[in-house]
N, C-alpha and C. Protein backbone atom coordinates (compact mmCIF):
# COMPACT_ATOMS: atom_id res chain seq x y z
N UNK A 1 -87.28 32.22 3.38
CA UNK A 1 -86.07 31.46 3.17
C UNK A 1 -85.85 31.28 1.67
N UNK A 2 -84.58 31.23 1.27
CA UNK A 2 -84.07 30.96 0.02
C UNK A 2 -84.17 29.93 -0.40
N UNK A 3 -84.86 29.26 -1.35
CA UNK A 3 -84.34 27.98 -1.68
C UNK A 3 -83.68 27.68 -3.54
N UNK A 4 -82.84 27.07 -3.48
CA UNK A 4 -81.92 26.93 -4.93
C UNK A 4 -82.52 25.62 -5.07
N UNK A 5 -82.53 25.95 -6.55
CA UNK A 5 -83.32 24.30 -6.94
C UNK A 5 -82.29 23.94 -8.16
N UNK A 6 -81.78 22.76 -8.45
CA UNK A 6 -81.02 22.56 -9.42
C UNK A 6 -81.19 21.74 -9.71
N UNK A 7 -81.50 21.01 -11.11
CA UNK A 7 -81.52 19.44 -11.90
C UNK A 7 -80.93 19.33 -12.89
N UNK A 8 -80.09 18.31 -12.44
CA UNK A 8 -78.90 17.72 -13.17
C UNK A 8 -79.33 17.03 -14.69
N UNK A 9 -79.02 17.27 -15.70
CA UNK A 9 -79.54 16.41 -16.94
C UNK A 9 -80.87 16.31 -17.19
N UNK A 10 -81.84 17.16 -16.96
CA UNK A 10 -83.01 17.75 -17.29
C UNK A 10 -83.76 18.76 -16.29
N UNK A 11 -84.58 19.14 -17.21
CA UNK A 11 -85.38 20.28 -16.73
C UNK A 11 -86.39 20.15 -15.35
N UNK A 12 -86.59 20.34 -14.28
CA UNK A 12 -87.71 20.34 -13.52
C UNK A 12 -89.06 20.78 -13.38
N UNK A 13 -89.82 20.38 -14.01
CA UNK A 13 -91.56 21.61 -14.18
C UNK A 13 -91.43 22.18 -12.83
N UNK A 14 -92.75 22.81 -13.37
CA UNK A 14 -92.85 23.96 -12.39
C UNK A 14 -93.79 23.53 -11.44
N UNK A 15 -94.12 21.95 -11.57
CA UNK A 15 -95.06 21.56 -10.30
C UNK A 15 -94.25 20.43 -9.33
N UNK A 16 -92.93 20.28 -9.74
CA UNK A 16 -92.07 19.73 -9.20
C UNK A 16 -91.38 20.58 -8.27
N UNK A 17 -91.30 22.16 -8.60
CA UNK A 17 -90.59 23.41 -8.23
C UNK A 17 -91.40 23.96 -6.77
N UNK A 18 -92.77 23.91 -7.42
CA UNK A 18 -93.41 24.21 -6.19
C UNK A 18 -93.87 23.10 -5.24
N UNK A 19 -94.03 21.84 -5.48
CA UNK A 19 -93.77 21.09 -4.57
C UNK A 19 -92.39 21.10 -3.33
N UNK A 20 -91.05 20.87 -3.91
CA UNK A 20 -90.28 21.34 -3.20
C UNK A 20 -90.08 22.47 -2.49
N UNK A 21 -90.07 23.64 -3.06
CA UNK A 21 -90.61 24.87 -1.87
C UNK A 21 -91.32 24.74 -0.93
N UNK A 22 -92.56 24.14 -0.75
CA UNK A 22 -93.49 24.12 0.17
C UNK A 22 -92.73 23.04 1.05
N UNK A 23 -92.48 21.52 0.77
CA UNK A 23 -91.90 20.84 1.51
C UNK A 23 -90.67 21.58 2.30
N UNK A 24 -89.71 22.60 1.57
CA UNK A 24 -88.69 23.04 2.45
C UNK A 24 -88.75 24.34 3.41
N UNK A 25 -90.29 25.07 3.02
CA UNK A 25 -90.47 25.90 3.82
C UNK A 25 -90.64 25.49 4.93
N UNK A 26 -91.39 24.17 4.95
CA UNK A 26 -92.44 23.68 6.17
C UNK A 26 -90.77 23.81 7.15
N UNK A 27 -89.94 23.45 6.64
CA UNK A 27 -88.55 23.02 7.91
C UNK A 27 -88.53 23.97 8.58
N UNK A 28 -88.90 25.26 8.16
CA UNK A 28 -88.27 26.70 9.15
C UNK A 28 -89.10 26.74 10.16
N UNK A 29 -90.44 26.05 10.25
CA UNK A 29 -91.11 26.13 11.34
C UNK A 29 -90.48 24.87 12.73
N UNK A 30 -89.55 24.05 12.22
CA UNK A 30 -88.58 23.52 13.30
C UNK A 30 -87.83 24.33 13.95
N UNK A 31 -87.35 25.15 12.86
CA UNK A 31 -86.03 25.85 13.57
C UNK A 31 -85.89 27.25 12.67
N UNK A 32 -85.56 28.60 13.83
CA UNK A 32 -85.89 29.67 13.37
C UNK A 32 -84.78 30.31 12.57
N UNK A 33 -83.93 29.68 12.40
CA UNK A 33 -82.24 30.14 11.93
C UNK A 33 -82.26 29.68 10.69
N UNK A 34 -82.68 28.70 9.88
CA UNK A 34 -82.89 28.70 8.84
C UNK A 34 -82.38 29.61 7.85
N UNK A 35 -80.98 29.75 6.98
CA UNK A 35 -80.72 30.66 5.93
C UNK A 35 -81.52 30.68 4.73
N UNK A 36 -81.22 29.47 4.30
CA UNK A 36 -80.97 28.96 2.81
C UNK A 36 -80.77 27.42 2.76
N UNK A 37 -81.79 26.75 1.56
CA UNK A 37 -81.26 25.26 1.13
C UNK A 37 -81.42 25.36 -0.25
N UNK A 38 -80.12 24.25 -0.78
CA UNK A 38 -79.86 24.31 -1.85
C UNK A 38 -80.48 22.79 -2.53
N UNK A 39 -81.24 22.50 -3.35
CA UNK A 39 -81.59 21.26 -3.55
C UNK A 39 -81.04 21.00 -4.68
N UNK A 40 -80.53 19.91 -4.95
CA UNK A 40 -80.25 18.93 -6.02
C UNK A 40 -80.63 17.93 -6.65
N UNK A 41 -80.87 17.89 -7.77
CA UNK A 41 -82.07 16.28 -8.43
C UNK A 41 -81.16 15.79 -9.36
N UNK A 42 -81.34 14.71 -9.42
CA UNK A 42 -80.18 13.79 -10.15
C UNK A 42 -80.89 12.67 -10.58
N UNK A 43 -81.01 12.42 -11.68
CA UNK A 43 -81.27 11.25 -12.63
C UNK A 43 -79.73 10.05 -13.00
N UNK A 44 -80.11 8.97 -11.61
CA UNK A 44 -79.08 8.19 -12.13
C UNK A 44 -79.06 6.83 -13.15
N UNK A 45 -78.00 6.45 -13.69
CA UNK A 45 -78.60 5.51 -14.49
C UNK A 45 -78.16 4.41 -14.29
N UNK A 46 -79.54 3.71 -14.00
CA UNK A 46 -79.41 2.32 -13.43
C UNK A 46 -80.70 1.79 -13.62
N UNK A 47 -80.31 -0.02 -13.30
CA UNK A 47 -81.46 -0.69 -13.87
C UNK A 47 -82.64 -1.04 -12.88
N UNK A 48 -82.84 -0.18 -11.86
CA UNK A 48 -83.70 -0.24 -11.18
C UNK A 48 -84.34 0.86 -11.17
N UNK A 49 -85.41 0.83 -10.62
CA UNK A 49 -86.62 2.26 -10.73
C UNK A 49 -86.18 3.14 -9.81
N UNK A 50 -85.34 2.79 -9.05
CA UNK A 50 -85.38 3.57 -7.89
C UNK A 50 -83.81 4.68 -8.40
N UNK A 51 -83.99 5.66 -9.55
CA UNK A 51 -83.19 6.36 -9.84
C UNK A 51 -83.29 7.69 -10.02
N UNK A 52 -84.08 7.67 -9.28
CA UNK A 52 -84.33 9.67 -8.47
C UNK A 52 -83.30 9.93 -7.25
N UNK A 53 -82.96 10.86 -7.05
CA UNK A 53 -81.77 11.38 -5.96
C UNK A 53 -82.00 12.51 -6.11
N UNK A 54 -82.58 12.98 -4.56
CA UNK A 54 -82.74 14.21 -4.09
C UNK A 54 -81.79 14.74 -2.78
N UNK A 55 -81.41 15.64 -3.37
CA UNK A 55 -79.87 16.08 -2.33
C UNK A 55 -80.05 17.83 -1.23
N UNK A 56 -80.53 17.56 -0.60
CA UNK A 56 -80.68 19.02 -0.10
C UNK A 56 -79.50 19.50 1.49
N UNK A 57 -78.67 20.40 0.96
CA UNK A 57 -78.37 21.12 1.90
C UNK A 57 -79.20 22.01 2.95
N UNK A 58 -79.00 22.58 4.15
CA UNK A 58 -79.71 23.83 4.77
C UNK A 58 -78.98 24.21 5.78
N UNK A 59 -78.69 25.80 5.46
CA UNK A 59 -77.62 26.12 6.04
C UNK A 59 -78.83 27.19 7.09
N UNK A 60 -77.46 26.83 7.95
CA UNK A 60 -78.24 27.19 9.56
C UNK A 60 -77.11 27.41 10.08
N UNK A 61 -77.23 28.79 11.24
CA UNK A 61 -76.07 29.21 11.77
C UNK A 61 -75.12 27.83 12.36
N UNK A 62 -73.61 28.17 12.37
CA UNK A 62 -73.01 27.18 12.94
C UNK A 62 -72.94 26.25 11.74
N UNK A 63 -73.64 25.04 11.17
CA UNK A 63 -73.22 24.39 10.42
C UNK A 63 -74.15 23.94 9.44
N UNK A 64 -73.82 23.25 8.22
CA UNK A 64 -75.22 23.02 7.88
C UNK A 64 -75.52 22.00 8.03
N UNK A 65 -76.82 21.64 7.43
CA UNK A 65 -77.00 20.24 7.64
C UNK A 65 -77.60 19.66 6.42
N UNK A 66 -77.43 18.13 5.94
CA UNK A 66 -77.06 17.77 4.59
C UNK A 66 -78.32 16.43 4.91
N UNK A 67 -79.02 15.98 3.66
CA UNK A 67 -80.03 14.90 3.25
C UNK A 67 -79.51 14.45 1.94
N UNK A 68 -79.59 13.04 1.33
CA UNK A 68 -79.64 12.57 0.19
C UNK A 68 -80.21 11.27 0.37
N UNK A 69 -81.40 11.53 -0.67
CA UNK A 69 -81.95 10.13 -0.29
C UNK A 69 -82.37 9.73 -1.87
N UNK A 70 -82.48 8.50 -2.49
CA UNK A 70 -82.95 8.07 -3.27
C UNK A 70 -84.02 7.36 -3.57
N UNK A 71 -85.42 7.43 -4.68
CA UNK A 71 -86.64 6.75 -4.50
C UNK A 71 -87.10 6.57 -5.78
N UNK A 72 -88.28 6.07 -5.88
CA UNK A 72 -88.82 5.95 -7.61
C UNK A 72 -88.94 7.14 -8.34
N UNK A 73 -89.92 8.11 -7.25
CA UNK A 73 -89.63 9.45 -7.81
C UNK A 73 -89.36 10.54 -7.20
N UNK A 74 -89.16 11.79 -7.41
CA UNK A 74 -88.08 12.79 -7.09
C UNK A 74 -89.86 13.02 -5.75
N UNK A 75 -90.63 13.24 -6.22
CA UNK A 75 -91.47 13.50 -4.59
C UNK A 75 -91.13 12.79 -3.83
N UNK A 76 -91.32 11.76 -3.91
CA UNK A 76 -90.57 10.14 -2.58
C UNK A 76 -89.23 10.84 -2.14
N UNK A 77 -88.31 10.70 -2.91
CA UNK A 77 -87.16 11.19 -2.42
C UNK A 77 -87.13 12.62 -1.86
N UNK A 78 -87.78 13.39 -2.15
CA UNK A 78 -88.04 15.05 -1.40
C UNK A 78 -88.66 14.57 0.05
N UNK A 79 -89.33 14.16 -0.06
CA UNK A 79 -90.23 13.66 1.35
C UNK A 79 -89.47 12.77 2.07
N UNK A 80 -88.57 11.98 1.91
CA UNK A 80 -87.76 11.09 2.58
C UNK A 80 -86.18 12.09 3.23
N UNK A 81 -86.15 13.12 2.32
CA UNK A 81 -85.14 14.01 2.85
C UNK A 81 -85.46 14.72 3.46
N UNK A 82 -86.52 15.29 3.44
CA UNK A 82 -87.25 16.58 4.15
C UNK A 82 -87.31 15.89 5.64
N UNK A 83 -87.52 14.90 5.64
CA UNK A 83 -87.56 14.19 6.95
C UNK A 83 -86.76 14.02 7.77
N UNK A 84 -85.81 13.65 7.06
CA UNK A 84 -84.28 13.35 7.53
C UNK A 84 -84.10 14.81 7.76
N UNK A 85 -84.26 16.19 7.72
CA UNK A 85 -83.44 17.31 7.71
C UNK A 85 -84.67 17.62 8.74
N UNK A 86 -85.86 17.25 8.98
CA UNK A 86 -86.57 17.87 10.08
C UNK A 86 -85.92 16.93 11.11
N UNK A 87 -85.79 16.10 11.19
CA UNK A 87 -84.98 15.21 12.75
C UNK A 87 -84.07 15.77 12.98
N UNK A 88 -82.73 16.41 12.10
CA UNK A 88 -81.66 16.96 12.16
C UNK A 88 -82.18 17.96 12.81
N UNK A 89 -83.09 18.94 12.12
CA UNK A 89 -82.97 20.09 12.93
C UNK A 89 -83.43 20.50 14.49
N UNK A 90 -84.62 19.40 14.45
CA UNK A 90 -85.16 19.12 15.73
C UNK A 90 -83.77 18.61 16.92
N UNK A 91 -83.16 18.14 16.81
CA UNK A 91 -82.00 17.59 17.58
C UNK A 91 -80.77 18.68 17.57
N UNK A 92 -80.57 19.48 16.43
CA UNK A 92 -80.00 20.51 16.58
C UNK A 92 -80.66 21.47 17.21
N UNK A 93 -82.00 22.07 17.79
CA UNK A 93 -82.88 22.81 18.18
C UNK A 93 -82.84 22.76 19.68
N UNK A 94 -82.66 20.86 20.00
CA UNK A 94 -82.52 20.42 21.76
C UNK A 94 -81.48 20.94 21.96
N UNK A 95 -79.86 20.32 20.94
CA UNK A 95 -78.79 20.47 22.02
C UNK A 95 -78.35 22.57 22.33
N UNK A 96 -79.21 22.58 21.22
CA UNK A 96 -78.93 24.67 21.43
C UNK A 96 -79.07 24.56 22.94
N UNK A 97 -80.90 24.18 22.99
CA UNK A 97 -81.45 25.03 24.03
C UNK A 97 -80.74 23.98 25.51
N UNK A 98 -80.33 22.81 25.19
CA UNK A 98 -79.18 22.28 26.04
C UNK A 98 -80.19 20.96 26.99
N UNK A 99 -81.38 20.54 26.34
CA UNK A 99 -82.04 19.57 26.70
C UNK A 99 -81.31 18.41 27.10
């Protein structure tokens, strides 16, 4: 699977890079249609800690399906979306097979 990694107003290391890959590979083992996700990191500015925003699309036949979640840091927020997009797909996976 493809994955696009993009960060908004700074750079992402490369142990931030491969963290996310692995978290978004794990999704294809929900569901076998899996194209492509596009992730987004965003540094917002505000006076609380909690100004990481991780945005991931994943496009899957039919439609895609969308996560944004915000946390202290961009792992929290990867892991809080990744989650949210494995329930999605799991529930998109039932109504296919028509559970």
């Amino acid at each position: 699977m493809n994955v696009n990694i993009s960060s908004l107003h700074f750079k992402a290391d490369s142990k931030l890079e491969a963290f996310i890959k692995e978290k978004i590979n794990k999704l294809s083992s929900f569901f076998d249609g899996v194209i492509e996700s596009d992730v987004t990191l965003k540094l917002e500015q505000a006076s609380n800690n909690e100004n990481k925003i991780a945005e991931i699309k994943v496009m899957i036949p039919g439609n895609d399906l969308f996560a944004k979640k915000q946390a202290k840091t961009f792992e929290e927020a990867i892991d809080n979306a990744v989650d949210a997009l494995r329930k999605q797909l799991i529930k998109r996976k039932e109504k296919i097979k028509g559970l």
